[in-house]
Protein backbone atom coordinates (compact mmCIF):
# COMPACT_ATOMS: atom_id res chain seq x y z
CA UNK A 1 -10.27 9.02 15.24
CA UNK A 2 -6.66 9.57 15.59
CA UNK A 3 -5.58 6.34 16.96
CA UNK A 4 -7.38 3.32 17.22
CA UNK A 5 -5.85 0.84 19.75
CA UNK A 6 -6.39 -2.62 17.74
CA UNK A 7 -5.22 -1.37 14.72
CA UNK A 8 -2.13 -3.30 13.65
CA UNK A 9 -1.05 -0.10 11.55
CA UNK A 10 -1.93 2.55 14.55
CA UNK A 11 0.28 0.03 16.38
CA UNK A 12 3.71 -1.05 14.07
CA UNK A 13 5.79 -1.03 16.67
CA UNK A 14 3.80 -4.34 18.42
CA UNK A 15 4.62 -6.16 15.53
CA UNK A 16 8.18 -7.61 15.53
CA UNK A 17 7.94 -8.42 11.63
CA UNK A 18 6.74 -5.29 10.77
CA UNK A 19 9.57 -2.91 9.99
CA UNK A 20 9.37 1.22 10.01
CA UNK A 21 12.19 1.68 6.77
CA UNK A 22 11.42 5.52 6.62
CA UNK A 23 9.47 8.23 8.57
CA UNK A 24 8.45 11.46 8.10
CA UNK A 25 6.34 13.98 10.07
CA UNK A 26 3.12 12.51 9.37
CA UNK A 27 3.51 8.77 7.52
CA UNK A 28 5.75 5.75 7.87
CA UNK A 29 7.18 3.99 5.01
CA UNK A 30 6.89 0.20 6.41
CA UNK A 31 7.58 -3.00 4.92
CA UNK A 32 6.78 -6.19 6.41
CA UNK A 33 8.70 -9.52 6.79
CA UNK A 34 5.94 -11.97 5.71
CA UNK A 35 5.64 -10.30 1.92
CA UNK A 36 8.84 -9.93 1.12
CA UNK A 37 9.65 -13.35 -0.15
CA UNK A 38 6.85 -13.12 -3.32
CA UNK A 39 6.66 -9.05 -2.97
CA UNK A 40 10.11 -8.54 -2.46
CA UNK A 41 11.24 -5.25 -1.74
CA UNK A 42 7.28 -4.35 -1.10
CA UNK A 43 5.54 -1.97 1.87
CA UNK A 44 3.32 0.56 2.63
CA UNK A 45 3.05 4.07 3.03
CA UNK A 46 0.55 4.70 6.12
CA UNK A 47 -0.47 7.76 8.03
CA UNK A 48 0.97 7.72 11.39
CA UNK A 49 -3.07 8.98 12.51
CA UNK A 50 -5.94 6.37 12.04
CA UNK A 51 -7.99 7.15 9.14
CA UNK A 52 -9.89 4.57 7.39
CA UNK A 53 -9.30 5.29 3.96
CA UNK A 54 -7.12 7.72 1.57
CA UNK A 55 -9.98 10.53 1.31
CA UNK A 56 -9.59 11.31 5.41
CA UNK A 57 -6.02 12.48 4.61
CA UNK A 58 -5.15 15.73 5.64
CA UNK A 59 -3.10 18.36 2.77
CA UNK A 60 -0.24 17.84 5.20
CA UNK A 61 -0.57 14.57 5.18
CA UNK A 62 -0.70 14.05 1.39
CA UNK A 63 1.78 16.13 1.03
CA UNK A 64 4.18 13.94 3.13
CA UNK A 65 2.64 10.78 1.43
CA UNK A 66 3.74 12.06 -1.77
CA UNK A 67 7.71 13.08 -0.32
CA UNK A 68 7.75 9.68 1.50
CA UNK A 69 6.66 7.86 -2.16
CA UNK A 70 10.05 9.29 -3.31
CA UNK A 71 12.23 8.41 -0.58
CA UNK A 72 10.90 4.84 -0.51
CA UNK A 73 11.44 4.58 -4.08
CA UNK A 74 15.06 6.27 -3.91
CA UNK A 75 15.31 3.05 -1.25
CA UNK A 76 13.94 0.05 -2.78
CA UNK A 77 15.54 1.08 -6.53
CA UNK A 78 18.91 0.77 -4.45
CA UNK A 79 18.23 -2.46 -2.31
CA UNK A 80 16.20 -4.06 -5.41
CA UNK A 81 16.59 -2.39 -8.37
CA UNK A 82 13.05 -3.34 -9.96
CA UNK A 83 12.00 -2.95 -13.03
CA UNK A 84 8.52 -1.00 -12.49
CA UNK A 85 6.14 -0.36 -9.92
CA UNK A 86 2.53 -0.70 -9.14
CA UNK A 87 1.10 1.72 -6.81
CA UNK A 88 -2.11 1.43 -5.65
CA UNK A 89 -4.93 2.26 -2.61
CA UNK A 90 -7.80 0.21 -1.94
CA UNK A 91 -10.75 1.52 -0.57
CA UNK A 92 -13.35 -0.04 1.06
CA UNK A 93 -14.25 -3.89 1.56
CA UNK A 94 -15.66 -4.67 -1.80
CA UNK A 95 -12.16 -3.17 -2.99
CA UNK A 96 -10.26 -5.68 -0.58
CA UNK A 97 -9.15 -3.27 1.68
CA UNK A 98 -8.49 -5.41 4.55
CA UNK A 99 -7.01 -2.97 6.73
CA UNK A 100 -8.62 0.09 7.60
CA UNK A 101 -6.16 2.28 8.12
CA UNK A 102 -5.43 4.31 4.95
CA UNK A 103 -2.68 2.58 3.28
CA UNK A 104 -1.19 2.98 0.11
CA UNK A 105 0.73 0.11 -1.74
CA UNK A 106 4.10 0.38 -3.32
CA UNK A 107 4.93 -2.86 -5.23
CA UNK A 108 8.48 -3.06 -7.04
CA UNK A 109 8.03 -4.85 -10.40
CA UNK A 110 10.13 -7.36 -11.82
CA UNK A 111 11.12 -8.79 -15.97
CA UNK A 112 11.27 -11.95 -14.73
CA UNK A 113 8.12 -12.28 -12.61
CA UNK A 114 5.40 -14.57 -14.13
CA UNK A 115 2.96 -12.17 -14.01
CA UNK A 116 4.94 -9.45 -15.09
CA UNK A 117 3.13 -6.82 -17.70
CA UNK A 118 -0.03 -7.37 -15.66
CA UNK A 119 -0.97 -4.50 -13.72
CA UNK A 120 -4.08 -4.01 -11.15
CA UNK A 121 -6.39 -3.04 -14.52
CA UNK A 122 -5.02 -6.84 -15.92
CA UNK A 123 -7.30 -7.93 -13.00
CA UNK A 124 -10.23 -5.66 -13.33
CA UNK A 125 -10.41 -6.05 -16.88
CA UNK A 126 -11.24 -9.65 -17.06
CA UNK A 127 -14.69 -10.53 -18.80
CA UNK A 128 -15.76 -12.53 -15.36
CA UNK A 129 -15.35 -9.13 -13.62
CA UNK A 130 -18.22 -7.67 -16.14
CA UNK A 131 -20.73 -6.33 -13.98
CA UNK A 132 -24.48 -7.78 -14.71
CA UNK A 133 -27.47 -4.60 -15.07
CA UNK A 134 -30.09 -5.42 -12.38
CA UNK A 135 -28.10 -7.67 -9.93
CA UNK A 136 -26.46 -5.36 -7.40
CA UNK A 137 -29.93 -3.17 -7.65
């Protein structure tokens, strides 16, 4: 499916908040109004095709992925100057993808954040996360 009409990310335009920083070809670079208060400086890079997840992506859309990556972090390093980033997909439900429209998440990274030095593994690492043999079997 190359569009898919209730998609909010097929459909950025529809959404005032939503804002299209940087374009290529084949992917946005978008960053959205409502995250940028605890995310700040945050967005997404998106195919501008509906796919559901990051392994529908064409080579020529990977490869744009990977030049837009650069440019958005040429922009936020000069708006926001982080210190780091964490870039990550999700795919699927049980990985909290939300959305599905292949999206991948670049999140500047900040000293002074309270939760800075704790990366997406921090999370995933946690004994409570410890899978249990015979209960998803």
């Amino acid at each position: 499916m190359a569009y898919d009409l209730d998609c909010p990310l097929c459909n950025p335009h529809k959404d005032r908040d939503q804002n299209i920083v940087l374009e290529n070809e084949t992917c946005y670079f978008l960053q959205h109004n409502k995250h940028q208060g605890i995310l700040e400086g945050s967005g997404l890079i998106i195919p501008k095709k509906h796919h559901k997840d990051v392994f529908e992506l064409t080579q020529e859309e990977w490869n744009d992925t990977y030049e837009l990556v650069h440019e958005a972090k040429k922009f936020i390093d000069n708006y926001h100057s982080p210190d780091g980033y964490t870039i990550g997909w999700n795919v699927g439900k049980v990985s909290n993808q939300e959305i599905f429209h292949c999206h991948l998440h670049l999140i500047p990274r900040y000293k002074d954040e309270p939760l800075a030095g704790k990366g997406i593994r921090y999370w995933l690492k946690q004994e409570e996360n410890r899978r249990v043999k015979g209960e998803s079997e």
